[in-house]
PDB file of N, CA and C in Angstrom:
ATOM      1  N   UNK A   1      44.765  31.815   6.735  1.00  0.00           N
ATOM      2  CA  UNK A   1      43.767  31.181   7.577  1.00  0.00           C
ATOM      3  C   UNK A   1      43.909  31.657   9.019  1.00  0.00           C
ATOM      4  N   UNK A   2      45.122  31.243   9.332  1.00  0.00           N
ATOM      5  CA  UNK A   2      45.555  32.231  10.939  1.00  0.00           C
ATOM      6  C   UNK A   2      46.481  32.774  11.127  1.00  0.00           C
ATOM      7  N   UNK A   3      45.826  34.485  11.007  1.00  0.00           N
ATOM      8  CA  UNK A   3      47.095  35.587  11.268  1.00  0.00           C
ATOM      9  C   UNK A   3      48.497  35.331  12.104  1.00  0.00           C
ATOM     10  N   UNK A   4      49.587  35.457  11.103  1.00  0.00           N
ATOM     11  CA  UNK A   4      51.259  35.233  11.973  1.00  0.00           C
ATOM     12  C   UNK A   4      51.250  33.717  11.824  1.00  0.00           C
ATOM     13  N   UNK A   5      50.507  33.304  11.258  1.00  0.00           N
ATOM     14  CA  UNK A   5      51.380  31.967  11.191  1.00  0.00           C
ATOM     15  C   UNK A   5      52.220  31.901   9.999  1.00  0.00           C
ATOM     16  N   UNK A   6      53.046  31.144   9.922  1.00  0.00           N
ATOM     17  CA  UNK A   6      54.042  30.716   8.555  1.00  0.00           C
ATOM     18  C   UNK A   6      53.379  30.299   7.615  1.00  0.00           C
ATOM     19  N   UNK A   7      52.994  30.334   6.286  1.00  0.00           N
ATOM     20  CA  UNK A   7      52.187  29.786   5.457  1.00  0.00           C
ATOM     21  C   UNK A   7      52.778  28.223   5.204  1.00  0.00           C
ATOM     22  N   UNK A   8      54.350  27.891   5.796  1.00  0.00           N
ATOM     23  CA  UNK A   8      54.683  27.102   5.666  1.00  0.00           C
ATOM     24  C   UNK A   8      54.533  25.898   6.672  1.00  0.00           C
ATOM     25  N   UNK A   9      54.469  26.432   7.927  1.00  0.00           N
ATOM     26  CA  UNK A   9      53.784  25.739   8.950  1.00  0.00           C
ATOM     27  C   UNK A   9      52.513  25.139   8.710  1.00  0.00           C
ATOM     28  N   UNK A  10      51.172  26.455   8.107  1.00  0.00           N
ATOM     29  CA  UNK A  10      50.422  26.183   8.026  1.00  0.00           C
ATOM     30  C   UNK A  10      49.991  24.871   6.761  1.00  0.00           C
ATOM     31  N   UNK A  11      51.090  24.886   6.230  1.00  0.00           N
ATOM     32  CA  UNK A  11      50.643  23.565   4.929  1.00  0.00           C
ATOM     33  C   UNK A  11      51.127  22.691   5.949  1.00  0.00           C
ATOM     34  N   UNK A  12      52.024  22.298   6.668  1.00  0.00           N
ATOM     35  CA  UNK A  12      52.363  21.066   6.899  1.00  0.00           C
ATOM     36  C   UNK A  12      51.359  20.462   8.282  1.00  0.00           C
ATOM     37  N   UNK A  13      50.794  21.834   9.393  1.00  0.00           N
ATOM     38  CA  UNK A  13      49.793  21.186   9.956  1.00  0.00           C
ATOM     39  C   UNK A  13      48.539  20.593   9.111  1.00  0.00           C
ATOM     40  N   UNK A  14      48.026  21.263   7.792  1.00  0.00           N
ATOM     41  CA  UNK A  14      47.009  21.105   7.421  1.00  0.00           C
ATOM     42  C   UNK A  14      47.348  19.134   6.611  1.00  0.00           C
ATOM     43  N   UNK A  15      48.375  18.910   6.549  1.00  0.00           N
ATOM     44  CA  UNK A  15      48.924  17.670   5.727  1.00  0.00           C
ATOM     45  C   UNK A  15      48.691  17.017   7.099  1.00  0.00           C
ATOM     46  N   UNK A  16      49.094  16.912   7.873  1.00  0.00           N
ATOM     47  CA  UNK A  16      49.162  15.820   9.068  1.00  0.00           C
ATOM     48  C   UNK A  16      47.696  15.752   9.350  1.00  0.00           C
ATOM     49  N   UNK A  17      46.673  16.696   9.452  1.00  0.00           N
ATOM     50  CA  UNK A  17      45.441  16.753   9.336  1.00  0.00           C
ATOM     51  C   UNK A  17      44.781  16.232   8.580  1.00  0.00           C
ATOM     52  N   UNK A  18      45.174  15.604   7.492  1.00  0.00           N
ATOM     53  CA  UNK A  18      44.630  15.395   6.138  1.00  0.00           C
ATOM     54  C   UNK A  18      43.471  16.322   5.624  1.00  0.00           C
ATOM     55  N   UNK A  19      44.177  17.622   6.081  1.00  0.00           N
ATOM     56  CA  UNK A  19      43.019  18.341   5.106  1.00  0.00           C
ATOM     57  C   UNK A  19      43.672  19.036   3.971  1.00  0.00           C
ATOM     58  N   UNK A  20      43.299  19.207   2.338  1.00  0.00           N
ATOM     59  CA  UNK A  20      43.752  19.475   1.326  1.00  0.00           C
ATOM     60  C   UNK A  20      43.281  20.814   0.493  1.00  0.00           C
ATOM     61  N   UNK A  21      44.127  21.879   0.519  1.00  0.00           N
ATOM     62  CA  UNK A  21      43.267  22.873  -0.431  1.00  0.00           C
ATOM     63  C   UNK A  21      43.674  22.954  -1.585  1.00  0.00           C
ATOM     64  N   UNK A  22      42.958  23.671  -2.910  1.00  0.00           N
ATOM     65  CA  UNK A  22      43.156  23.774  -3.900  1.00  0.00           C
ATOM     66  C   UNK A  22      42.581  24.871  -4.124  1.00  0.00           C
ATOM     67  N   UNK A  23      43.513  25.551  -4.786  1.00  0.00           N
ATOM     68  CA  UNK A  23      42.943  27.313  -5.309  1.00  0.00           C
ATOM     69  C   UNK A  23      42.158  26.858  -6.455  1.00  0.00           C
ATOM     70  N   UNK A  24      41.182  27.214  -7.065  1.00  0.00           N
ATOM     71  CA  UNK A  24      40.114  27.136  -8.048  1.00  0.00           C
ATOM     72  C   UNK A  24      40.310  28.841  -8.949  1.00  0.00           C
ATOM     73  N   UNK A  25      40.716  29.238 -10.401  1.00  0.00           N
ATOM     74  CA  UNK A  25      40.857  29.984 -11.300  1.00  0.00           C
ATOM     75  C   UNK A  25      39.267  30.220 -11.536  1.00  0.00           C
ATOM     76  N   UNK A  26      38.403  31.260 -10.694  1.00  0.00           N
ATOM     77  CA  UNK A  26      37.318  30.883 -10.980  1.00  0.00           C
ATOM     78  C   UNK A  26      37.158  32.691 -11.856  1.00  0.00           C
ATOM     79  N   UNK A  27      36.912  33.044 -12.405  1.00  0.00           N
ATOM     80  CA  UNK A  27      36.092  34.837 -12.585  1.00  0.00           C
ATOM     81  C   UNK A  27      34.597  34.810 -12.460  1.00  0.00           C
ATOM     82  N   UNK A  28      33.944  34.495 -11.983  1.00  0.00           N
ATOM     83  CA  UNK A  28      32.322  34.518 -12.036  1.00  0.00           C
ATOM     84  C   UNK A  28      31.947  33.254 -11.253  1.00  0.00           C
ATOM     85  N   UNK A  29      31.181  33.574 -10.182  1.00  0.00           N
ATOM     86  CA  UNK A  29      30.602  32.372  -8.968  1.00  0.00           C
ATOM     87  C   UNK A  29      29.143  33.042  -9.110  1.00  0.00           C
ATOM     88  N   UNK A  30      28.131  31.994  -9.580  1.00  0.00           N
ATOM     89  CA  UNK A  30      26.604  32.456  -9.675  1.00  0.00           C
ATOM     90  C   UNK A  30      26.139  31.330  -8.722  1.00  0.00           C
ATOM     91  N   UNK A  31      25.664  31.756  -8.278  1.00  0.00           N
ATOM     92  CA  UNK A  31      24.621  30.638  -6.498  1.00  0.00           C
ATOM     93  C   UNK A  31      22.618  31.105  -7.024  1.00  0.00           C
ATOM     94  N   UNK A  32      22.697  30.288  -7.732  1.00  0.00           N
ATOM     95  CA  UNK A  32      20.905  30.325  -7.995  1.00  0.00           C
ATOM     96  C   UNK A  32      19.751  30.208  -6.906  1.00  0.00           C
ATOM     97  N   UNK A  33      19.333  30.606  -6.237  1.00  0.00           N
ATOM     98  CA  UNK A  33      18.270  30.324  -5.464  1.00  0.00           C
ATOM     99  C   UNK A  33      16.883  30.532  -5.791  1.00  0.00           C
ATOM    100  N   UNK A  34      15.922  30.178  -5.268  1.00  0.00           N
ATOM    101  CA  UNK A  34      14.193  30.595  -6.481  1.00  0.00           C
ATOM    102  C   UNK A  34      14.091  31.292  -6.487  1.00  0.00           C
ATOM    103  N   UNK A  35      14.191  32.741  -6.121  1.00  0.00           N
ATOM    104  CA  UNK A  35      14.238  33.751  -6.423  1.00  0.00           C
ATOM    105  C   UNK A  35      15.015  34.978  -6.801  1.00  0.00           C
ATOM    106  N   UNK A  36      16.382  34.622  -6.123  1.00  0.00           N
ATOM    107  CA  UNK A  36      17.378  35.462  -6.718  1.00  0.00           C
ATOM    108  C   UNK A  36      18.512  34.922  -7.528  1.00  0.00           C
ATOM    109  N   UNK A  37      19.676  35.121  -8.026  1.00  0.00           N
ATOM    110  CA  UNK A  37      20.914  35.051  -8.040  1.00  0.00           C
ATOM    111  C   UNK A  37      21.715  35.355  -6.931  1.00  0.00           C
ATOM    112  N   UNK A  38      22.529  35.090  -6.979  1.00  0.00           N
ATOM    113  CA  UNK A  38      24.042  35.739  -6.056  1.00  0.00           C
ATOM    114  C   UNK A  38      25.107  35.707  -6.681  1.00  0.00           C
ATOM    115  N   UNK A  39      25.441  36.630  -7.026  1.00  0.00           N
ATOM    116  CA  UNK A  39      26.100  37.280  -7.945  1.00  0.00           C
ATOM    117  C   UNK A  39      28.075  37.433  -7.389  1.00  0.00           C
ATOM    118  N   UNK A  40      29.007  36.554  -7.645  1.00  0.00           N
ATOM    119  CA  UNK A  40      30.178  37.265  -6.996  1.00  0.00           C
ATOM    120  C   UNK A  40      31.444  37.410  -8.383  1.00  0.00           C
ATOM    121  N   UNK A  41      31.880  38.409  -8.233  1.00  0.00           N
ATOM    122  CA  UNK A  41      32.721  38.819  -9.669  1.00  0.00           C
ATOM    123  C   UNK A  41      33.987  38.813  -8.850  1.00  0.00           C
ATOM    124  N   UNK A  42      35.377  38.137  -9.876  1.00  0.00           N
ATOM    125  CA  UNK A  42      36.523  37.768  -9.304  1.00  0.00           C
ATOM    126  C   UNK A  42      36.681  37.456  -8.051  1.00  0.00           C
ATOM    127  N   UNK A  43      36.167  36.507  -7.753  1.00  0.00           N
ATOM    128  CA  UNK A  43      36.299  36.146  -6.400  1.00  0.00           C
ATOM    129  C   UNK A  43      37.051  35.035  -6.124  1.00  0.00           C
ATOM    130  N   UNK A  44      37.533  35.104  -5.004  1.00  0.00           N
ATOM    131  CA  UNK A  44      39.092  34.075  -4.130  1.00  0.00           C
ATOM    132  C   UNK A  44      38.418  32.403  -4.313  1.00  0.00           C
ATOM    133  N   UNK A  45      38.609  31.450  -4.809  1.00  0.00           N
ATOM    134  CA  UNK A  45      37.517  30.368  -4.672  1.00  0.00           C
ATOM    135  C   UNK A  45      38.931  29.037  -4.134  1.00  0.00           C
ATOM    136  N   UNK A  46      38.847  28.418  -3.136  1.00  0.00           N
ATOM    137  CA  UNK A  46      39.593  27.745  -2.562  1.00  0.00           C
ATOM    138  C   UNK A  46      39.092  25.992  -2.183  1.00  0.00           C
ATOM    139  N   UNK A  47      39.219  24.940  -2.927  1.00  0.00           N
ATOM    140  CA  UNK A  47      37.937  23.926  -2.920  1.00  0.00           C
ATOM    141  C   UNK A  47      39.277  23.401  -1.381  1.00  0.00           C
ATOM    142  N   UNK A  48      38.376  22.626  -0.628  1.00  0.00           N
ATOM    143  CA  UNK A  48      39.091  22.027   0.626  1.00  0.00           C
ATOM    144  C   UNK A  48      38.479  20.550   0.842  1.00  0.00           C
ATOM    145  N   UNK A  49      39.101  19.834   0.689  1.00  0.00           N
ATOM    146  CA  UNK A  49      39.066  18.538   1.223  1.00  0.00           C
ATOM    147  C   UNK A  49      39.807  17.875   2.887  1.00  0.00           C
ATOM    148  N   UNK A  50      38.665  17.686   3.601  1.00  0.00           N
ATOM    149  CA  UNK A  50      38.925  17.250   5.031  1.00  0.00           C
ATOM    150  C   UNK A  50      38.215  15.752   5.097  1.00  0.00           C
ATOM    151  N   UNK A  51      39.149  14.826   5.331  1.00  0.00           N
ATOM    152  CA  UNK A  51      38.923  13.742   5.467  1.00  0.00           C
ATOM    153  C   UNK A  51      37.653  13.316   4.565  1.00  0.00           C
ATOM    154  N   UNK A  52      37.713  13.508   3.238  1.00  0.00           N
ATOM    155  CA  UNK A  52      37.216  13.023   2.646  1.00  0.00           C
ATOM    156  C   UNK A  52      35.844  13.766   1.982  1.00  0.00           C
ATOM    157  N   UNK A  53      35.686  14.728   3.092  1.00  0.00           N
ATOM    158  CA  UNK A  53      34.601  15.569   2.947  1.00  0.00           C
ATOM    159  C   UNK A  53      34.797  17.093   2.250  1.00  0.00           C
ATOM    160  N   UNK A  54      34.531  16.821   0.905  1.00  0.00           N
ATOM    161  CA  UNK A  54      34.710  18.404  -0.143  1.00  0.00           C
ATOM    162  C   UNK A  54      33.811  19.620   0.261  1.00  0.00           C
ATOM    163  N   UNK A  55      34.772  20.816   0.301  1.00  0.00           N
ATOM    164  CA  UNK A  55      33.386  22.092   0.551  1.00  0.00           C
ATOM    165  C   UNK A  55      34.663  23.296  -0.043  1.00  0.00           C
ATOM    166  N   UNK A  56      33.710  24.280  -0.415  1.00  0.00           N
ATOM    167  CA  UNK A  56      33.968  25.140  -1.309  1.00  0.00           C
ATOM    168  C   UNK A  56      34.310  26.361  -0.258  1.00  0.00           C
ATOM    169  N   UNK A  57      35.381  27.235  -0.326  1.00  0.00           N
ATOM    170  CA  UNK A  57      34.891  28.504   0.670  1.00  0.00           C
ATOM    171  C   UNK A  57      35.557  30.189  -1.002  1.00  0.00           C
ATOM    172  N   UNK A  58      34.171  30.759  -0.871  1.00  0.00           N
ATOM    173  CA  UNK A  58      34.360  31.589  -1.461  1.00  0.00           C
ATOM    174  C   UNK A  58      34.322  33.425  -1.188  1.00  0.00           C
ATOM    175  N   UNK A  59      35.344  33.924  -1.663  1.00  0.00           N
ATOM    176  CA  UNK A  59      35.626  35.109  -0.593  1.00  0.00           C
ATOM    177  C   UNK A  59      35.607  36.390  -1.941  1.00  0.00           C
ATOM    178  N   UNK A  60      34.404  37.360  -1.868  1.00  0.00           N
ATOM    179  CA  UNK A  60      34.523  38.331  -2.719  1.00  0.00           C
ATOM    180  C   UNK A  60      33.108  38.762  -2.181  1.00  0.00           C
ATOM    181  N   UNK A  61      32.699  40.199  -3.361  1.00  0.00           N
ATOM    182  CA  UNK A  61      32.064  40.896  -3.009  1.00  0.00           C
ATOM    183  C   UNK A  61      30.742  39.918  -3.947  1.00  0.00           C
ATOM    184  N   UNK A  62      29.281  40.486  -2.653  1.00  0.00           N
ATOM    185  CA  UNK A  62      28.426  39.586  -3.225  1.00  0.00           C
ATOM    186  C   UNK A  62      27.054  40.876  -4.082  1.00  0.00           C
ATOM    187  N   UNK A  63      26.770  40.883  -5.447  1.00  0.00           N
ATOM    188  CA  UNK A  63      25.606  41.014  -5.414  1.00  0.00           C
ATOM    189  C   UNK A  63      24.648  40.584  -6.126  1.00  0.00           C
ATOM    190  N   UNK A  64      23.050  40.981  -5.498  1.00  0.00           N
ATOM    191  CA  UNK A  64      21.674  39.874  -5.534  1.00  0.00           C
ATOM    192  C   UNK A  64      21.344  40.600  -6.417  1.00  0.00           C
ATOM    193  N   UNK A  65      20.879  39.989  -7.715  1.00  0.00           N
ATOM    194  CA  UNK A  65      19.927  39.810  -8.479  1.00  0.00           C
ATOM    195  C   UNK A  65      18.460  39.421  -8.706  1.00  0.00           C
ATOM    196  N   UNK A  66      17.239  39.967  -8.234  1.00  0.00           N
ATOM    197  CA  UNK A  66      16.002  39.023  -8.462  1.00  0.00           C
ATOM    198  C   UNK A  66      15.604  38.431  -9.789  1.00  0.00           C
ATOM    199  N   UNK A  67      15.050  37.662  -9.540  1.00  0.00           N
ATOM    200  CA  UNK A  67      14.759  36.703 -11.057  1.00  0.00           C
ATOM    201  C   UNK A  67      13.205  36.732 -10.797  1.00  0.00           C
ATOM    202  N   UNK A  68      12.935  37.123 -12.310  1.00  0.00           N
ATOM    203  CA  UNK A  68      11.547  37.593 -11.678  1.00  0.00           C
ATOM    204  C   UNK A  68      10.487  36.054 -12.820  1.00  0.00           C
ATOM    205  N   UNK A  69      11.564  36.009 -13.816  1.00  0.00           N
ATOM    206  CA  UNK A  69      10.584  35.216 -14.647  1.00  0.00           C
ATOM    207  C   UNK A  69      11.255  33.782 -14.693  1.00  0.00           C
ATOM    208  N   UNK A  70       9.627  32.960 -14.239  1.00  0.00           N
ATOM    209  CA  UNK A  70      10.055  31.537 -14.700  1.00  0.00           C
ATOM    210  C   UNK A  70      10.125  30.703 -15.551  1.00  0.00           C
ATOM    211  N   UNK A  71      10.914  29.824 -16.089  1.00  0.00           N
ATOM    212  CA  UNK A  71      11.104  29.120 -17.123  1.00  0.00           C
ATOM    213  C   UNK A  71      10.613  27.780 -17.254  1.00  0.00           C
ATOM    214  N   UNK A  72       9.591  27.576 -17.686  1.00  0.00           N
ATOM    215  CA  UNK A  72       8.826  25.961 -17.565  1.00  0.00           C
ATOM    216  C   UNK A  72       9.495  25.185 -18.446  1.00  0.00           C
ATOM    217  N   UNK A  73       9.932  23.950 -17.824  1.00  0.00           N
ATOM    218  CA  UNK A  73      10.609  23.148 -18.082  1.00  0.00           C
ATOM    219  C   UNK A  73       9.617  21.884 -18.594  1.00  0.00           C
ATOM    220  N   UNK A  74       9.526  21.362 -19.820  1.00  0.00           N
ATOM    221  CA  UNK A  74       8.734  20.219 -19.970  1.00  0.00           C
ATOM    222  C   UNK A  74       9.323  18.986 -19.973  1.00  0.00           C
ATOM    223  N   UNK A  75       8.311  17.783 -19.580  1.00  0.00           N
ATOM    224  CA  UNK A  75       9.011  16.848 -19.084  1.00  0.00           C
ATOM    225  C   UNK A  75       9.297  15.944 -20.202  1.00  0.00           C
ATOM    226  N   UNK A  76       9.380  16.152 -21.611  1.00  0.00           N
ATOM    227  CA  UNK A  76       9.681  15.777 -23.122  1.00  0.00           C
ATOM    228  C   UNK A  76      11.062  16.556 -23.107  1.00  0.00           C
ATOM    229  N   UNK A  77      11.305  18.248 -22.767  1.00  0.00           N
ATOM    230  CA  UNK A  77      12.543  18.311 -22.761  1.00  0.00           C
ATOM    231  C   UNK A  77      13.541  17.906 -21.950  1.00  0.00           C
ATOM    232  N   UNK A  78      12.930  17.723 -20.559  1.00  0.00           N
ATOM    233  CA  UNK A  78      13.835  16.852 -19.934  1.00  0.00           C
ATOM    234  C   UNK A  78      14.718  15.797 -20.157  1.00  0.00           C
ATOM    235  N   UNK A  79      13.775  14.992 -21.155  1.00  0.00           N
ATOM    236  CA  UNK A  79      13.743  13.145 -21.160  1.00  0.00           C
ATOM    237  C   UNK A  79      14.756  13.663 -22.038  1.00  0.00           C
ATOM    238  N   UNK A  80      14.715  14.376 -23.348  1.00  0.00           N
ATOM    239  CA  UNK A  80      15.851  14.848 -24.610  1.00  0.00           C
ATOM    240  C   UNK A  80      16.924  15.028 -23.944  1.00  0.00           C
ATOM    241  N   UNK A  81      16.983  15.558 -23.058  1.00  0.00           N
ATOM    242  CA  UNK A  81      18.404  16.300 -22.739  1.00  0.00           C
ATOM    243  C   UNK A  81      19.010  15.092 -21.793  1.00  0.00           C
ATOM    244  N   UNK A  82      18.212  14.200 -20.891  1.00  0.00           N
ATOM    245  CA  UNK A  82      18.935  13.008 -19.914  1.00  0.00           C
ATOM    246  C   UNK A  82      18.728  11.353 -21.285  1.00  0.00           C
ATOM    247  N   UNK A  83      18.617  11.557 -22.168  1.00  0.00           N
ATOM    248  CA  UNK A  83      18.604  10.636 -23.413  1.00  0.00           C
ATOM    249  C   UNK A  83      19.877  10.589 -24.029  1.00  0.00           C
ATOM    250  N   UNK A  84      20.048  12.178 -24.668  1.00  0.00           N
ATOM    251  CA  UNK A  84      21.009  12.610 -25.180  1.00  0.00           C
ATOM    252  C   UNK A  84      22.687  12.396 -24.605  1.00  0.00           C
ATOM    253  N   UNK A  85      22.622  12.686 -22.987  1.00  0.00           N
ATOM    254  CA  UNK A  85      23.627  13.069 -22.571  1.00  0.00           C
ATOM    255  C   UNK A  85      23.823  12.157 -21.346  1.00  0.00           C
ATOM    256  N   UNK A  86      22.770  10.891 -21.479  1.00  0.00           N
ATOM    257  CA  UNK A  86      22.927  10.453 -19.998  1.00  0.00           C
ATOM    258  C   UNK A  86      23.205  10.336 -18.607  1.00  0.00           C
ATOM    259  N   UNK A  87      22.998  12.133 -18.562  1.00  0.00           N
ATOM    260  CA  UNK A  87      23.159  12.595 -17.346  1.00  0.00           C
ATOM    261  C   UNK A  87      21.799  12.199 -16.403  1.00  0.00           C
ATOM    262  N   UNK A  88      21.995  12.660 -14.999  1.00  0.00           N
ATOM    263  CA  UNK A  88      20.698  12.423 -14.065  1.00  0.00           C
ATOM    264  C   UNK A  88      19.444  13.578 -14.352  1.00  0.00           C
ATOM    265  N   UNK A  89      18.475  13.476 -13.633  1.00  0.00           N
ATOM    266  CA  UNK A  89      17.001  14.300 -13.740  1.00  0.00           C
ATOM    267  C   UNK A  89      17.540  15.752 -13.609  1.00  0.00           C
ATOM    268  N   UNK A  90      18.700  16.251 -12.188  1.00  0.00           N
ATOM    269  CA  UNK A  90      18.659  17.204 -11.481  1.00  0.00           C
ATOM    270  C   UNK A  90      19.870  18.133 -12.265  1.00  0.00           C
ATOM    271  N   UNK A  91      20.919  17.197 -13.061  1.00  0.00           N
ATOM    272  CA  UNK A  91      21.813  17.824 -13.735  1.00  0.00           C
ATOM    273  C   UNK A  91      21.075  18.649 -15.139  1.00  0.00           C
ATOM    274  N   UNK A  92      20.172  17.564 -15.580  1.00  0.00           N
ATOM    275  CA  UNK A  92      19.153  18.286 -16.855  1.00  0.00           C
ATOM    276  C   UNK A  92      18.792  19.466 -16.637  1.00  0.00           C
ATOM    277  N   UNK A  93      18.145  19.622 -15.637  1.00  0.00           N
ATOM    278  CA  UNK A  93      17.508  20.519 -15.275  1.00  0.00           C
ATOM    279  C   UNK A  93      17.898  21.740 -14.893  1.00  0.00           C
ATOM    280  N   UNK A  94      19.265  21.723 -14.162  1.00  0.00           N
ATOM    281  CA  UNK A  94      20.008  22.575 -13.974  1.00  0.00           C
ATOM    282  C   UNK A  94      20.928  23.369 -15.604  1.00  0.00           C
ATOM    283  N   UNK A  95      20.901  22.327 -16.577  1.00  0.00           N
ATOM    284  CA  UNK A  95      21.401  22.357 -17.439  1.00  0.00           C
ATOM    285  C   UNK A  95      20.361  23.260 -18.309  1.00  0.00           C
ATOM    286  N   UNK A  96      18.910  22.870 -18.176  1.00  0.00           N
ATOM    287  CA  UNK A  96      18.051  23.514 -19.011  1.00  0.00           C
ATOM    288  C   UNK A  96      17.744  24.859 -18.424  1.00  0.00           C
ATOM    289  N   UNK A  97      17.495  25.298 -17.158  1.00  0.00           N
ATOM    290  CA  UNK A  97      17.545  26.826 -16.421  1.00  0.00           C
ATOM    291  C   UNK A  97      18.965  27.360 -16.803  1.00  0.00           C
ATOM    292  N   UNK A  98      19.987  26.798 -16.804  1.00  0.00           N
ATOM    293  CA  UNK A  98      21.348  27.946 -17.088  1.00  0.00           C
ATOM    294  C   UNK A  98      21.166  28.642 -19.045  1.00  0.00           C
ATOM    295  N   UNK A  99      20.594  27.193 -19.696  1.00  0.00           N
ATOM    296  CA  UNK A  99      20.566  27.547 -21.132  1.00  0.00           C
ATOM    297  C   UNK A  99      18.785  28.054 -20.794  1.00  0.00           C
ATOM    298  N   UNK A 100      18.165  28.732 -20.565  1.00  0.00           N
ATOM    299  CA  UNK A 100      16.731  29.412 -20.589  1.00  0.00           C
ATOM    300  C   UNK A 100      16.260  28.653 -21.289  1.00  0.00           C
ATOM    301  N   UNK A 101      16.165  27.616 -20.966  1.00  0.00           N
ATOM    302  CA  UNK A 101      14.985  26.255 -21.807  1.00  0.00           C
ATOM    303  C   UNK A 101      15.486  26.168 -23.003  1.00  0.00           C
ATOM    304  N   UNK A 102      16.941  26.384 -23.706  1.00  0.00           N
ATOM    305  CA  UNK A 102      17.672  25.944 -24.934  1.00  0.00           C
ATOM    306  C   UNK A 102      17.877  24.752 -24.911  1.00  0.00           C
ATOM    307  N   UNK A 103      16.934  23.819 -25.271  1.00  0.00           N
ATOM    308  CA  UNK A 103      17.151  22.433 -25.363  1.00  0.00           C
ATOM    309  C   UNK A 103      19.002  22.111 -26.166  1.00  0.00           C
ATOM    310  N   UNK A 104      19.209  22.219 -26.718  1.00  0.00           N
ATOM    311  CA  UNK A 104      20.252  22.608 -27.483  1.00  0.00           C
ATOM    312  C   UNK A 104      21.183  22.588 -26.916  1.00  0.00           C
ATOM    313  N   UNK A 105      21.605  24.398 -26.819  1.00  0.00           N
ATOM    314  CA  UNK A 105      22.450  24.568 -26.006  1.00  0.00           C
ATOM    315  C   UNK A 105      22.489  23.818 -24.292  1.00  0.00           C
ATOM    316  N   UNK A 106      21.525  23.243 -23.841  1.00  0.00           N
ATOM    317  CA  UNK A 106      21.461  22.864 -22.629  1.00  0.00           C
ATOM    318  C   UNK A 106      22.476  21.022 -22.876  1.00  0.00           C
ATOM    319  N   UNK A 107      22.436  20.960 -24.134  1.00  0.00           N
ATOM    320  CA  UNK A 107      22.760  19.423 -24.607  1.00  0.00           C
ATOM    321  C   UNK A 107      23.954  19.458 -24.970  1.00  0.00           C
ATOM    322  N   UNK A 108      24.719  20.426 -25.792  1.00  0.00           N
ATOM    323  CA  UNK A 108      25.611  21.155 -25.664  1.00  0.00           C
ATOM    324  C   UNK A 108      26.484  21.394 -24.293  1.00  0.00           C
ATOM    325  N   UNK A 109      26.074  22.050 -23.706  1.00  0.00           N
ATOM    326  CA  UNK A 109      27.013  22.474 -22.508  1.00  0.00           C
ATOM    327  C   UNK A 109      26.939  21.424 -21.726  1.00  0.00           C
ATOM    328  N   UNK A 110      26.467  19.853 -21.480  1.00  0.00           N
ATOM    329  CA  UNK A 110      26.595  18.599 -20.562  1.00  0.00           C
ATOM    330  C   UNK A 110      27.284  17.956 -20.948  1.00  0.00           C
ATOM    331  N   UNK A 111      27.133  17.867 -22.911  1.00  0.00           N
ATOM    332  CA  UNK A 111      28.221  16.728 -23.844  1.00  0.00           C
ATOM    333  C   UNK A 111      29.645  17.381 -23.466  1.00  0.00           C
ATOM    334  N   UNK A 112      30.266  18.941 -23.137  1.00  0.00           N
ATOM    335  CA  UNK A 112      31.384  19.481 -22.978  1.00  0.00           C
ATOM    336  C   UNK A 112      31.310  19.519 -21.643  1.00  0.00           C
ATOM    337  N   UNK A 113      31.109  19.252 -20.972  1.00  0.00           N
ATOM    338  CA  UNK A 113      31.564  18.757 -19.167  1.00  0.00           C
ATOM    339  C   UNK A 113      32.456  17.902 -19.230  1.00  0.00           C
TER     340      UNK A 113
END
């Protein structure tokens, strides 16, 4: 975090601070936006907690993908997948764009969260 310091120093200021890191085992970080991906392969992923407040800092090489086709989501598969798995509207949904409208697999990958 800051060149020449002791890594050992640096944990014990960051403890009196109450701020907390945790290395994250991640191989693949995908950041969806409406039109592209962001794409980062083996990348450093470090989750940090400061007084309570969680944020992610991720350090690797980035590349963009455009997404050219959209996936209509109906609001019958929605209701299936937040029925099924009693998750919220925004998790479904996110759940049904990662599985390409695989009702299924989208029901699947929320029941294993």
């Amino acid at each position: 975090m800051f060149p020449g310091m002791n890594p050992r120093e640096m944990q014990k200021a960051m403890k009196r601070l109450g701020i907390k890191q945790e290395e994250i085992d991640a191989s693949v970080v995908i950041i969806r936006t409406s039109d592209k991906d962001l794409i980062i392969k083996n990348p450093q992923v470090s989750k940090v907690n400061m007084m309570g407040q969680e944020s992610l800092q991720i350090i690797g090489k980035i590349t963009e993908v455009e997404r050219n086709e959209k996936i209509e989501i109906s609001d019958d598969d929605m209701a299936a997948v937040i029925e099924q798995t009693n998750c919220t509207k925004e998790e479904a949904l996110e759940a049904l764009h990662e599985s390409n409208g695989n009702l299924a697999e989208a029901i699947l990958k929320l029941q294993n969260k």
